[in-house]
C-alpha atoms as a PDB file:
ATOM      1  CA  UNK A   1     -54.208  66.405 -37.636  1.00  0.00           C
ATOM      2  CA  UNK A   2     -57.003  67.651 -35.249  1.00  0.00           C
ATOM      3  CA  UNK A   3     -56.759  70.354 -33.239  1.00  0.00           C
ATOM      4  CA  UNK A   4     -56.661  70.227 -29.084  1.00  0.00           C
ATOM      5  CA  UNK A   5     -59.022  72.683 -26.890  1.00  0.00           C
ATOM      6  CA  UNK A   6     -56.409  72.423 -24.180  1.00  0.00           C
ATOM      7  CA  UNK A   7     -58.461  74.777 -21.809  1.00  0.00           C
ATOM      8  CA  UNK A   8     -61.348  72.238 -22.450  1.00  0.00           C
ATOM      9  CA  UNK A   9     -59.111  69.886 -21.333  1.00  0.00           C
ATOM     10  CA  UNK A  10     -58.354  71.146 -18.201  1.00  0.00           C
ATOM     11  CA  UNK A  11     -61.761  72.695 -17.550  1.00  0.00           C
ATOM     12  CA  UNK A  12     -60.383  75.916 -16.976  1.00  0.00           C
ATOM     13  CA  UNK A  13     -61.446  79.232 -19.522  1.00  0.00           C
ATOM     14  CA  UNK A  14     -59.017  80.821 -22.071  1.00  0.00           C
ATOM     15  CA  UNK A  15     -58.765  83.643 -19.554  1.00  0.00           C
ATOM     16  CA  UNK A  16     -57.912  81.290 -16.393  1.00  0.00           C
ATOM     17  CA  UNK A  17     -54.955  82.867 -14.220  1.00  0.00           C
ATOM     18  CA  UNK A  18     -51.667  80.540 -13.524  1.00  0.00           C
ATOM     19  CA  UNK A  19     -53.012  79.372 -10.426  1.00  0.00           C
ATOM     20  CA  UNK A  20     -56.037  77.778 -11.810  1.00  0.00           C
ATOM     21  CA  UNK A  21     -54.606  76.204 -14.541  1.00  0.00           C
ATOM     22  CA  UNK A  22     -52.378  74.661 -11.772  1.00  0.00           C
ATOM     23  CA  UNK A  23     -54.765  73.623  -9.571  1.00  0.00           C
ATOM     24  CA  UNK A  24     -57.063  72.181 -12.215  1.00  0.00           C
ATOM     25  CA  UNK A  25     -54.351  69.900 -13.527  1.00  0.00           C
ATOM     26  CA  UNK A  26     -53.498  68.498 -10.080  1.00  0.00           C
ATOM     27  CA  UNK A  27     -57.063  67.825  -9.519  1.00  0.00           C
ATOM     28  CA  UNK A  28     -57.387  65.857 -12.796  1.00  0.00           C
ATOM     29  CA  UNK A  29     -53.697  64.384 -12.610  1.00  0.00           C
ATOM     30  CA  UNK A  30     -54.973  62.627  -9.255  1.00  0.00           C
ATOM     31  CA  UNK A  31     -57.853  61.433 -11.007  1.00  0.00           C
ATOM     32  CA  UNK A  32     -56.842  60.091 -13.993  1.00  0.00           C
ATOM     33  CA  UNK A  33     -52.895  58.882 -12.478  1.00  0.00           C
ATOM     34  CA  UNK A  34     -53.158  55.051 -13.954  1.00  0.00           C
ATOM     35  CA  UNK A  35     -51.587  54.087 -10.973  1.00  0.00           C
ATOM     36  CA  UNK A  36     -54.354  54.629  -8.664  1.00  0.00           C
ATOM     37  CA  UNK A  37     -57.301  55.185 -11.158  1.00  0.00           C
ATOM     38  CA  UNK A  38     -60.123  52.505 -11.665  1.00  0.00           C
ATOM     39  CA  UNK A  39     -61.460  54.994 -15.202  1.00  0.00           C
ATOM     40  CA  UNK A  40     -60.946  52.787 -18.292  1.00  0.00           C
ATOM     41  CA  UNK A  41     -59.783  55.613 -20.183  1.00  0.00           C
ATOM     42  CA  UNK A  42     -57.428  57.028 -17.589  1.00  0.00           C
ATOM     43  CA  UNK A  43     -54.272  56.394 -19.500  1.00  0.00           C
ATOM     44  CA  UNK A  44     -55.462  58.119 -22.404  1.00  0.00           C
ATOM     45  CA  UNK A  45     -56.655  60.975 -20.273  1.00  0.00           C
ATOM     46  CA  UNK A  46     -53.527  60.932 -18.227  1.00  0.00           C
ATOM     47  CA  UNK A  47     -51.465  61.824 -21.541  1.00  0.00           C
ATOM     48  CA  UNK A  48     -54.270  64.660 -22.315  1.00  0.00           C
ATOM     49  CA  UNK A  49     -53.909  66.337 -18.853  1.00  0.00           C
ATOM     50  CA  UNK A  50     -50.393  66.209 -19.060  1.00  0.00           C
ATOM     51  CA  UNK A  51     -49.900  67.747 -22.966  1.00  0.00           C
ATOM     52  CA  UNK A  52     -52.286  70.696 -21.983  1.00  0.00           C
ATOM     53  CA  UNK A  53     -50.369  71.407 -18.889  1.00  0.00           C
ATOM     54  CA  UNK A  54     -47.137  71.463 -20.228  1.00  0.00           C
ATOM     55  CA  UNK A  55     -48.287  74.294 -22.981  1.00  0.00           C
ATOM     56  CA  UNK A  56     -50.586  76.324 -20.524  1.00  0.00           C
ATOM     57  CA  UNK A  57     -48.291  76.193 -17.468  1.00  0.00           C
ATOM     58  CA  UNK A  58     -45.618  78.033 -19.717  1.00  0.00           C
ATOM     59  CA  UNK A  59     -46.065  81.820 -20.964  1.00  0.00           C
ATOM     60  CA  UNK A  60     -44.727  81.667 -23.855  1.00  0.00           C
ATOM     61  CA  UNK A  61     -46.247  78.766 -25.024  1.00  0.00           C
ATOM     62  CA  UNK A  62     -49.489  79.364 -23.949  1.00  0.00           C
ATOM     63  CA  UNK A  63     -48.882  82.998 -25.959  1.00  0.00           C
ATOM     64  CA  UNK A  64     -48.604  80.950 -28.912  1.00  0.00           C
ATOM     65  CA  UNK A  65     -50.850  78.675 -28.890  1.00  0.00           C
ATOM     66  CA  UNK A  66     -53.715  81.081 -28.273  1.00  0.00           C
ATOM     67  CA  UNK A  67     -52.439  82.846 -31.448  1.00  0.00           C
ATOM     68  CA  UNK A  68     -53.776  80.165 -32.999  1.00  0.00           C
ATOM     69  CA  UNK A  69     -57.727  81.268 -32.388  1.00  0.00           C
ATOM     70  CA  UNK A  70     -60.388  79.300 -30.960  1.00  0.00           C
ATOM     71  CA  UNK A  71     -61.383  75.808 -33.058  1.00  0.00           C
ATOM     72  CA  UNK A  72     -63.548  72.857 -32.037  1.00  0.00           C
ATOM     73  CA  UNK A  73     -62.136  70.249 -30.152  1.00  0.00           C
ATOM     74  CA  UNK A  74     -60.896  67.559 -33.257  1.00  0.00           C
ATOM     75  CA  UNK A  75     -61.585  69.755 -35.926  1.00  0.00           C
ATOM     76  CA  UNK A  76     -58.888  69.613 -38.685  1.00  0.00           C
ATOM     77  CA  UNK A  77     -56.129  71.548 -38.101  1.00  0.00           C
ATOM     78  CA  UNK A  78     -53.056  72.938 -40.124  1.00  0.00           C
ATOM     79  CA  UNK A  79     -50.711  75.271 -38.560  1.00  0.00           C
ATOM     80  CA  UNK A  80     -51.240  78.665 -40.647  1.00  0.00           C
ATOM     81  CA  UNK A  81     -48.140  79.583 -42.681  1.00  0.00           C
ATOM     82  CA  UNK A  82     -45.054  80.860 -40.919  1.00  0.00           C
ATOM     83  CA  UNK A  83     -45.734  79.202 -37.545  1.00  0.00           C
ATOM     84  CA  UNK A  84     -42.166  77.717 -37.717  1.00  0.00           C
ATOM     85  CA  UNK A  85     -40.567  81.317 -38.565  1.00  0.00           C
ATOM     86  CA  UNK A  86     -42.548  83.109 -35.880  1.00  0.00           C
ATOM     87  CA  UNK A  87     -42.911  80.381 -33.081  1.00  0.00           C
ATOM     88  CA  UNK A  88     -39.563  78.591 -33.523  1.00  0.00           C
ATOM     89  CA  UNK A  89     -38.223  79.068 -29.641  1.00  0.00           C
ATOM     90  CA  UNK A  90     -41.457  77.634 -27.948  1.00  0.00           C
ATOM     91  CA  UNK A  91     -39.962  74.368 -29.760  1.00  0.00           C
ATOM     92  CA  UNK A  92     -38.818  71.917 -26.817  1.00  0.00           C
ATOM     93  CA  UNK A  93     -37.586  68.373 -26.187  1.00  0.00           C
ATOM     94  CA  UNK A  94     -39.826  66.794 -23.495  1.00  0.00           C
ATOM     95  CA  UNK A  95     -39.856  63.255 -20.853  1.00  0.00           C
ATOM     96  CA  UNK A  96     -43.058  63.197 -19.533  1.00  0.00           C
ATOM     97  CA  UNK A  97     -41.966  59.170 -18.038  1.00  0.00           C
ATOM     98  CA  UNK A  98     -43.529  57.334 -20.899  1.00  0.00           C
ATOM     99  CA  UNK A  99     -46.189  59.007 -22.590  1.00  0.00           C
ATOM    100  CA  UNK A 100     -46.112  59.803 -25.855  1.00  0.00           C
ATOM    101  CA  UNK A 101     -48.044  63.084 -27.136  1.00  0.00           C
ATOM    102  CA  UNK A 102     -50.278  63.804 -30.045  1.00  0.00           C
ATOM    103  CA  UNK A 103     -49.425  64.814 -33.588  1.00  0.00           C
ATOM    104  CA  UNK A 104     -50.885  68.012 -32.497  1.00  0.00           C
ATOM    105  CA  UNK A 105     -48.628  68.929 -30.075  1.00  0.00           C
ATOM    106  CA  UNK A 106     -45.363  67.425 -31.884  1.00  0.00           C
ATOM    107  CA  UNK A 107     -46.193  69.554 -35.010  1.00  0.00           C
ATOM    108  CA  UNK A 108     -46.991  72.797 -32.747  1.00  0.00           C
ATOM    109  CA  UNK A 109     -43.874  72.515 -30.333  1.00  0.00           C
ATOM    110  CA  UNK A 110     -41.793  69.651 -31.654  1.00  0.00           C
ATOM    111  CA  UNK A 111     -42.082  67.430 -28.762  1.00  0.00           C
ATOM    112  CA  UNK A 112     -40.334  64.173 -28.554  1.00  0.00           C
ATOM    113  CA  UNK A 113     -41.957  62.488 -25.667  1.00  0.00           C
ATOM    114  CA  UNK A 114     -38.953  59.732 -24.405  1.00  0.00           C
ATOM    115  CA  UNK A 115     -39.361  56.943 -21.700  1.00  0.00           C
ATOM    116  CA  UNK A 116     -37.941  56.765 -18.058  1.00  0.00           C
ATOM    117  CA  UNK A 117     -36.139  53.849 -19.050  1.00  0.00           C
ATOM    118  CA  UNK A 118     -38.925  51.861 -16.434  1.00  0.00           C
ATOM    119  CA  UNK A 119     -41.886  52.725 -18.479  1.00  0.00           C
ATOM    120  CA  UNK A 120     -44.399  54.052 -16.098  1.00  0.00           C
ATOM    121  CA  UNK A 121     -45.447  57.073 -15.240  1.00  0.00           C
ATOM    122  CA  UNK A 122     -43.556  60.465 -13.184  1.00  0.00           C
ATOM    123  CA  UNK A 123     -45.385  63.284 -11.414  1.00  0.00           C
ATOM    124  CA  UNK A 124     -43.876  65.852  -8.516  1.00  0.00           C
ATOM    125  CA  UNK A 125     -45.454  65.788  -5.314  1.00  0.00           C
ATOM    126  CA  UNK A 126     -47.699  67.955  -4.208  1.00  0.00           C
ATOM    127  CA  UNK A 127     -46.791  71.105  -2.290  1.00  0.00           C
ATOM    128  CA  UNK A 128     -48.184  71.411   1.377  1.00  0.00           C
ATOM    129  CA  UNK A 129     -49.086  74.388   3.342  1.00  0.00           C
ATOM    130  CA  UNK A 130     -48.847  74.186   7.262  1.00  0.00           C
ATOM    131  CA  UNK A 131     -49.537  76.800  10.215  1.00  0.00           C
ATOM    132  CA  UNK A 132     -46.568  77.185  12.887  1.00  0.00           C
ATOM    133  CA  UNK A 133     -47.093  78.898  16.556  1.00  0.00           C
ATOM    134  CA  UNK A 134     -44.438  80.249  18.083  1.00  0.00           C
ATOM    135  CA  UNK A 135     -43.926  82.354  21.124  1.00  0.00           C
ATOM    136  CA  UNK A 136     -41.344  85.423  20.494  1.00  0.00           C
ATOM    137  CA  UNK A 137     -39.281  83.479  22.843  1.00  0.00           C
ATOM    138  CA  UNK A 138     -38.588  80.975  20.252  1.00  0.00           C
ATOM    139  CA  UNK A 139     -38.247  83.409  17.311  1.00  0.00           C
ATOM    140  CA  UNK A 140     -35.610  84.603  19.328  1.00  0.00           C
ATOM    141  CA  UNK A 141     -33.237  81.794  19.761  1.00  0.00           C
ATOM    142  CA  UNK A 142     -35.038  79.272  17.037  1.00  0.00           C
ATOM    143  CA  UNK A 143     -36.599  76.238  17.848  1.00  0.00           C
ATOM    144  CA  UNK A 144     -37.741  72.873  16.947  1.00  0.00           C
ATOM    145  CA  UNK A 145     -41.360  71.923  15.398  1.00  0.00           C
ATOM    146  CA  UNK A 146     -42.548  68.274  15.379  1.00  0.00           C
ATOM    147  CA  UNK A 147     -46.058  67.966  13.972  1.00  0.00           C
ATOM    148  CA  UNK A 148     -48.673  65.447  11.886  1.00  0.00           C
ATOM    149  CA  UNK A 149     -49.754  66.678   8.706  1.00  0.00           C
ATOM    150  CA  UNK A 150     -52.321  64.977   5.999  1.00  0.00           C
ATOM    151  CA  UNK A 151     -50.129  64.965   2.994  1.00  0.00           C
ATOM    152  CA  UNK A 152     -51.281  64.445  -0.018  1.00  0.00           C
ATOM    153  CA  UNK A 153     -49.544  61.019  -1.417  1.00  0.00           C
ATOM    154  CA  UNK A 154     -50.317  60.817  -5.117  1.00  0.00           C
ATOM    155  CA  UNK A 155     -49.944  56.338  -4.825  1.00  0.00           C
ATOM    156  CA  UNK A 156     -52.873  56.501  -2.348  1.00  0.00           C
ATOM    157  CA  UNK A 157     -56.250  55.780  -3.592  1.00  0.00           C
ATOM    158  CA  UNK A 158     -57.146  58.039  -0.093  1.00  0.00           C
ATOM    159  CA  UNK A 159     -55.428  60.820  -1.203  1.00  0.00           C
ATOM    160  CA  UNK A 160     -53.736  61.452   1.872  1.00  0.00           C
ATOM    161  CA  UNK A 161     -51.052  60.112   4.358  1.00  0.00           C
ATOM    162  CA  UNK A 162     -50.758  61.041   8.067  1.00  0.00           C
ATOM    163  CA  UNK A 163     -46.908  62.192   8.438  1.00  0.00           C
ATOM    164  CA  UNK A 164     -44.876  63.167  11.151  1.00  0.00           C
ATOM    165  CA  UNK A 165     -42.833  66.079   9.982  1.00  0.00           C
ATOM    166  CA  UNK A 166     -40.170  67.858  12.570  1.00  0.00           C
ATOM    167  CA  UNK A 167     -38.051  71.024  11.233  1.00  0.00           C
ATOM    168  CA  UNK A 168     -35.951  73.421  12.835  1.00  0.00           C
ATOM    169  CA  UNK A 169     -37.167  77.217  12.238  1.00  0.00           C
ATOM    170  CA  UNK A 170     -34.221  79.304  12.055  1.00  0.00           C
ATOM    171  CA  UNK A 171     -33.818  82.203  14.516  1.00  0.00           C
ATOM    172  CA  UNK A 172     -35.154  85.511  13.742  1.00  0.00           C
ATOM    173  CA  UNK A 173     -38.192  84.199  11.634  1.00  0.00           C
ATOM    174  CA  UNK A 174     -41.363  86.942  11.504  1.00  0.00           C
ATOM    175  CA  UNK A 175     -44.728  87.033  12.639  1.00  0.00           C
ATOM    176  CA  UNK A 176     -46.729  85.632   9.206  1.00  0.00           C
ATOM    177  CA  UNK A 177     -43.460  84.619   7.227  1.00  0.00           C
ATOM    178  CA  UNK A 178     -43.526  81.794   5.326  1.00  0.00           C
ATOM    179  CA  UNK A 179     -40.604  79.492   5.168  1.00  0.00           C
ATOM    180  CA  UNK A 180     -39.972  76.865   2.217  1.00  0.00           C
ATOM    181  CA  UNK A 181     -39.122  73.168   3.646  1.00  0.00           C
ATOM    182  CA  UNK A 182     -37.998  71.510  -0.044  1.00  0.00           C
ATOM    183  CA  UNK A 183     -38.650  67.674  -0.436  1.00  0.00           C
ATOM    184  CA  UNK A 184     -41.593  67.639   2.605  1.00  0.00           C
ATOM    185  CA  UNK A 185     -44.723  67.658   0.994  1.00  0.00           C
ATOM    186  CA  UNK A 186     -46.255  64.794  -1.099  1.00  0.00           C
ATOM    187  CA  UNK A 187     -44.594  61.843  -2.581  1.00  0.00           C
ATOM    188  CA  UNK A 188     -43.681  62.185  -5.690  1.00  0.00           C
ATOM    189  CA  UNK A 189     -44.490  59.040  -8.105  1.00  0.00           C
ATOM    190  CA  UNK A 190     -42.275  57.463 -10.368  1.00  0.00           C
ATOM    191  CA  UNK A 191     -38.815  58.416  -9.214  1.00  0.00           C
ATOM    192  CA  UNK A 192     -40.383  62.194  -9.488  1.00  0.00           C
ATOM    193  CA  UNK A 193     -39.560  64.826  -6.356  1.00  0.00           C
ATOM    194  CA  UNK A 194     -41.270  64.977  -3.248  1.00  0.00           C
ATOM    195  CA  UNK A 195     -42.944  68.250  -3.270  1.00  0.00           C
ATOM    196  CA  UNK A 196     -42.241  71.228  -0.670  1.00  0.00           C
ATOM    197  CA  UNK A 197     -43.623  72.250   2.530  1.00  0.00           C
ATOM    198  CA  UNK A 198     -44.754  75.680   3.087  1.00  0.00           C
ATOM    199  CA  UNK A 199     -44.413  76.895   6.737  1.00  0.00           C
ATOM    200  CA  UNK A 200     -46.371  79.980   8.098  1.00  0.00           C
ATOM    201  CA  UNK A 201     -45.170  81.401  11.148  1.00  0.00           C
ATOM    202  CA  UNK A 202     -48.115  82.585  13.803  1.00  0.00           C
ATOM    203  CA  UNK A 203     -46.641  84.627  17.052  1.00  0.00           C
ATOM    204  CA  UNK A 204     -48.743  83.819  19.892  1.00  0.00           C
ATOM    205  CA  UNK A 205     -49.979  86.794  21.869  1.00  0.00           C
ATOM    206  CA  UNK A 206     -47.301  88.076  24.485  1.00  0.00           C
ATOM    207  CA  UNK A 207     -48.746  89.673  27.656  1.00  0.00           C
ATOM    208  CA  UNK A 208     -45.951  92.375  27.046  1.00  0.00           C
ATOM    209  CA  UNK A 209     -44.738  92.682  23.808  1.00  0.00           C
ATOM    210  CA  UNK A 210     -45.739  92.621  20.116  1.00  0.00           C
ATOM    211  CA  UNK A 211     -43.973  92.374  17.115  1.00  0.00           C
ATOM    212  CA  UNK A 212     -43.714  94.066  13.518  1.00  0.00           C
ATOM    213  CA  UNK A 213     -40.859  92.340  11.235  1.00  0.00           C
ATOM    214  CA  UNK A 214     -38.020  92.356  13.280  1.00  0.00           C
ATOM    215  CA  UNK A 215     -39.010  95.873  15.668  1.00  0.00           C
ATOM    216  CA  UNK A 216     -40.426  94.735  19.324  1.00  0.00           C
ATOM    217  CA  UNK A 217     -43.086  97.048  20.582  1.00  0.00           C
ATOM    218  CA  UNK A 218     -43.387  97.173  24.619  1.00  0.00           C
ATOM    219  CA  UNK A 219     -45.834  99.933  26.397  1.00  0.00           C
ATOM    220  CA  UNK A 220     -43.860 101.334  29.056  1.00  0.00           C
ATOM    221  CA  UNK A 221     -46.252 103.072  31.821  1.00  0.00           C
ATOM    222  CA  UNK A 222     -44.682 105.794  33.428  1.00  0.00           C
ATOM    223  CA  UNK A 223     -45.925 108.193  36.500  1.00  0.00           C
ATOM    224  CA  UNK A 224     -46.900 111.887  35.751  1.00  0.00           C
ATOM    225  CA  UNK A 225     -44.229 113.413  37.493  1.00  0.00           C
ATOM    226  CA  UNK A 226     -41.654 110.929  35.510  1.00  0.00           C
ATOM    227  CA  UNK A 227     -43.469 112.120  32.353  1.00  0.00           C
ATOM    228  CA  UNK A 228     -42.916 115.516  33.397  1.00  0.00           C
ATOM    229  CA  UNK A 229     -39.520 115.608  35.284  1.00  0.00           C
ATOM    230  CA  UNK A 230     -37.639 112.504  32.858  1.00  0.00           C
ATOM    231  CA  UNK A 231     -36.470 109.144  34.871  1.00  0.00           C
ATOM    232  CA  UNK A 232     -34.095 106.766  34.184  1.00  0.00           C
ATOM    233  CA  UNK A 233     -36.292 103.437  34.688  1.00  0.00           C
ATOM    234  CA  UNK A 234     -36.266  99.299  34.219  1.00  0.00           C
ATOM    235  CA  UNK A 235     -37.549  97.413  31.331  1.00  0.00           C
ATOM    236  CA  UNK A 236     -37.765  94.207  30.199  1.00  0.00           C
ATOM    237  CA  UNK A 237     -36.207  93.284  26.884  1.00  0.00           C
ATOM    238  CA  UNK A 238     -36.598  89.925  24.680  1.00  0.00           C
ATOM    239  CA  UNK A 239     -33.859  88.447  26.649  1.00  0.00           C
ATOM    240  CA  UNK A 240     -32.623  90.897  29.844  1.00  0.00           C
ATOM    241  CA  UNK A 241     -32.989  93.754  31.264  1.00  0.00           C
ATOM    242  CA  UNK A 242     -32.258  97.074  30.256  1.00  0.00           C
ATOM    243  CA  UNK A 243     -32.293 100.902  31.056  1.00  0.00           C
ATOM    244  CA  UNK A 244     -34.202 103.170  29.710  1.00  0.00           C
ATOM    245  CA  UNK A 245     -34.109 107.194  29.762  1.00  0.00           C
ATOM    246  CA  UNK A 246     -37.022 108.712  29.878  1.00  0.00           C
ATOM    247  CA  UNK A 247     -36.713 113.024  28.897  1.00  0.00           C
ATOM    248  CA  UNK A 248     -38.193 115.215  30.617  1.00  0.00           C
ATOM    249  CA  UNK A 249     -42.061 116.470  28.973  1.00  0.00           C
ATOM    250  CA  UNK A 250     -42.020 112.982  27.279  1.00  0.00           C
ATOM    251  CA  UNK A 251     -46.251 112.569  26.332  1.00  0.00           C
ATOM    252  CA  UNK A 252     -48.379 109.607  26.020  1.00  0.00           C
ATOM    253  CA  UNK A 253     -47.961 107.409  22.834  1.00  0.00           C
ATOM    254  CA  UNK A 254     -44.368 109.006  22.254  1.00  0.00           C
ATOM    255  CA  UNK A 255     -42.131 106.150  20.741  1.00  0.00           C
ATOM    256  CA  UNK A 256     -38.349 105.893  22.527  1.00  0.00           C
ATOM    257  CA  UNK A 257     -35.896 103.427  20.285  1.00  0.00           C
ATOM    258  CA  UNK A 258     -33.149 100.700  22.136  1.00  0.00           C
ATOM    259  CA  UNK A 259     -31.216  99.776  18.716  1.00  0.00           C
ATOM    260  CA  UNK A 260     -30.596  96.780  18.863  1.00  0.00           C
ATOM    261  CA  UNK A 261     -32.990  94.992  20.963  1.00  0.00           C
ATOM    262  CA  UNK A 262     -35.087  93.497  18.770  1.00  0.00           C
ATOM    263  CA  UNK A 263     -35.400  90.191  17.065  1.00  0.00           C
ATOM    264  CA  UNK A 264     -32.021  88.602  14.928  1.00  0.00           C
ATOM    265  CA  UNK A 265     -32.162  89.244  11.528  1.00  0.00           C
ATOM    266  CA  UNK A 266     -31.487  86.138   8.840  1.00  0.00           C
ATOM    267  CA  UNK A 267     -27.464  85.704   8.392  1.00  0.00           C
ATOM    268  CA  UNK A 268     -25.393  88.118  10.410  1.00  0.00           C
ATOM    269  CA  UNK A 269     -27.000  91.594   9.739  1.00  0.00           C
ATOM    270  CA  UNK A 270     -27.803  92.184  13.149  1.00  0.00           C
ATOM    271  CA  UNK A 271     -30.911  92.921  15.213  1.00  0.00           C
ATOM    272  CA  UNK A 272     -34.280  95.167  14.778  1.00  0.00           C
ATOM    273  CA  UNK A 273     -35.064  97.761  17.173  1.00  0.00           C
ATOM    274  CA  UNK A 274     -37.441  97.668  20.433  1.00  0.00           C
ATOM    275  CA  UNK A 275     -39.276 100.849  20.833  1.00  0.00           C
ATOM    276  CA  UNK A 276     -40.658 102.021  24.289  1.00  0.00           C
ATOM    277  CA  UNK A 277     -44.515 102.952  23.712  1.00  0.00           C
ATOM    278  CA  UNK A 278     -44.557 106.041  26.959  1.00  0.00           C
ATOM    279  CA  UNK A 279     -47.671 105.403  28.278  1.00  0.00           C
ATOM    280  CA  UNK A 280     -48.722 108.059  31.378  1.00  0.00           C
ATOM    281  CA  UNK A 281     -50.325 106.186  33.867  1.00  0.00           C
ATOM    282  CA  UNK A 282     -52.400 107.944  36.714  1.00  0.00           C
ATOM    283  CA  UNK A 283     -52.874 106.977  40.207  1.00  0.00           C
ATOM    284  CA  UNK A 284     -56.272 105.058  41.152  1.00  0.00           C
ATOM    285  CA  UNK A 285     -56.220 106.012  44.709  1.00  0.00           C
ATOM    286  CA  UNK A 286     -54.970 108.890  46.771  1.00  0.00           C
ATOM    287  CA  UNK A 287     -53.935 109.345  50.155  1.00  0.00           C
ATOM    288  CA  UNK A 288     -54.814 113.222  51.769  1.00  0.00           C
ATOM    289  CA  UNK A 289     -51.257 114.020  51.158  1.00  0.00           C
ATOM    290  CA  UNK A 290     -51.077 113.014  47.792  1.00  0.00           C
ATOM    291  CA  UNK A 291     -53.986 114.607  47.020  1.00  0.00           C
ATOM    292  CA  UNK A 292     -52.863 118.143  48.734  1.00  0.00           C
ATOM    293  CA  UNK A 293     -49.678 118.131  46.422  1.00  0.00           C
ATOM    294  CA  UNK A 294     -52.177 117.235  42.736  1.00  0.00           C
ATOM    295  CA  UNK A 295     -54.369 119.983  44.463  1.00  0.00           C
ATOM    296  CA  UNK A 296     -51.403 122.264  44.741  1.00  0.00           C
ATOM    297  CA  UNK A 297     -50.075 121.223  41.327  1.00  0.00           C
ATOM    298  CA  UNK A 298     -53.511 121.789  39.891  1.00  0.00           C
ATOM    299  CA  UNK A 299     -53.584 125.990  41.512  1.00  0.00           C
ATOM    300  CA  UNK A 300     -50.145 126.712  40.216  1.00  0.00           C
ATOM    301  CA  UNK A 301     -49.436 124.865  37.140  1.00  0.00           C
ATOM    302  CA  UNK A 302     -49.476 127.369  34.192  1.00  0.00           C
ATOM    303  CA  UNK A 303     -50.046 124.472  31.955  1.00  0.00           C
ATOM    304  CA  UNK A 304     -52.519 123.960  29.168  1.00  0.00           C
ATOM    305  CA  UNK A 305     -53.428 120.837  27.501  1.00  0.00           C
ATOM    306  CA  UNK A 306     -55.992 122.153  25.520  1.00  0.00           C
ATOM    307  CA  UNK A 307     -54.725 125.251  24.482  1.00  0.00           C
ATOM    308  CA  UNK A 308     -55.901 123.949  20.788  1.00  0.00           C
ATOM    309  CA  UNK A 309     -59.113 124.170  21.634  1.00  0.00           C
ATOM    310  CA  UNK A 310     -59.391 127.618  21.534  1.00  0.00           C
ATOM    311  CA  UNK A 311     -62.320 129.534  23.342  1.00  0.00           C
ATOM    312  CA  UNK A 312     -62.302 132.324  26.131  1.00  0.00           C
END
């Protein structure tokens, strides 16, 4: 029998990571599909794209096969003695929908290639990848998405179908998670599955608060004297509300924690945290009055802030 360069096949090198070997086969699957290509030897090379994918895609395959060293591309080929004994479990049964594989590959991995029982050809859609905006608004409660995408549909000689594609993102969902939408991608071909749609989720900017997982972040200015004396103060939450204590000596930049305030978490294990970002704001403008008192303040106060400084 002669022996198959399946890496030439694919175009990829003997060092090429999952992903590539992947991508290269969905490139040339497209190209040589006998349904939509116009090649006179695309049923042929179909069959080849398919065998070297099924044996690269696969670890342990792949393992074995590259113990087999590096040959020319239809050289003669014998498996070397004790292949059976030492490769026995990469055996398999395979349906590729109607193609039948080489002698190398039946000998190697005893493939029996079977029908589909309609004698064409199967392949799995392709999987899509889409951006989703949100505001935190609609993390909160969930929310419907309607959009077009240009999905690849592997019967089109374009390559691509507009589709109108509407899902419901679940409450609780986090800034730059991706969500997994089975059967929404491309067509599959060949009474094969549609593939999957991969959702990103984007948080558009909120004038007050910002996200990280399922913690809200709000800056909470406060007055000097509230700094300095505690207040119990007003803040807005994702959905009311609330109070918040300020202590007394509280500093710029220190963190205060409402449990529970946050967004939902998947299922029923509750909600993150929103932490109160103190931030010390200063009056702009003073009237004489206000001014006597800082003026005061400013004789009296026994207070150093930069002590840490050191010096006379």
């Amino acid at each position: 029998m002669q022996y198959k360069d399946y890496y030439e096949v694919l175009g990829v090198a003997r060092d090429a990571k999952p992903e590539q070997i992947k991508k290269a086969y969905r490139l040339l699957a497209r190209k040589y599909h006998p349904d939509v290509s116009k090649e006179s030897n695309a049923e042929e090379r179909f069959k080849e794209v398919q065998e070297a994918y099924e044996v690269l895609k696969d670890r342990d395959k792949r393992a074995a096969y590259d113990q087999l060293g590096s040959w020319r591309s239809g050289q003669e080929f014998r498996p070397p003695p004790g292949w059976e004994d030492r490769f026995g479990d990469t055996r398999f049964e395979f349906r590729p929908g109607g193609a039948s594989f080489s002698d190398f590959f039946s000998e190697l991995f005893g493939a029996r290639a079977r029908g589909n029982g309609r004698g064409g050809f199967a392949m799995r859609g392709e999987d899509v990848e889409a951006t989703v905006e949100l505001t935190i608004e609609q993390a909160l409660t969930g929310a419907e998405a309607s959009f077009q995408l240009a999905v690849p549909e592997s019967g089109a000689r374009g390559g691509a179908a507009a589709r109108t594609v509407k899902v419901r993102i679940p409450r609780g969902v986090t800034d730059g998670e991706k969500l997994r939408v089975p059967g929404k991608g491309g067509r599959g071909v060949g009474g094969a599955p549609d593939g999957d749609l991969y959702l990103r989720i984007v948080f558009r900017p909120h004038p007050l608060f910002r996200t990280s997982g399922h913690d809200v972040y709000l800056e909470v200015p406060v007055a000097p004297w509230e700094a300095a004396l505690g207040a119990d103060i007003e803040i807005p939450t994702l959905d009311a509300k609330a109070r918040l204590k300020v202590p007394a000596g509280s500093r710029a930049g220190q963190r205060l924690r409402l449990a529970g305030k946050g967004l939902p978490r998947p299922g029923a294990r509750g909600h993150g945290d929103l932490y109160a970002v103190i931030q010390v704001a200063t009056p702009q403008s003073l009237d004489e009055r206000e001014r006597s008192l800082f003026e005061e303040l400013a004789r009296v106060s026994r207070f150093e802030p930069r002590r840490r400084f050191g010096g006379s």
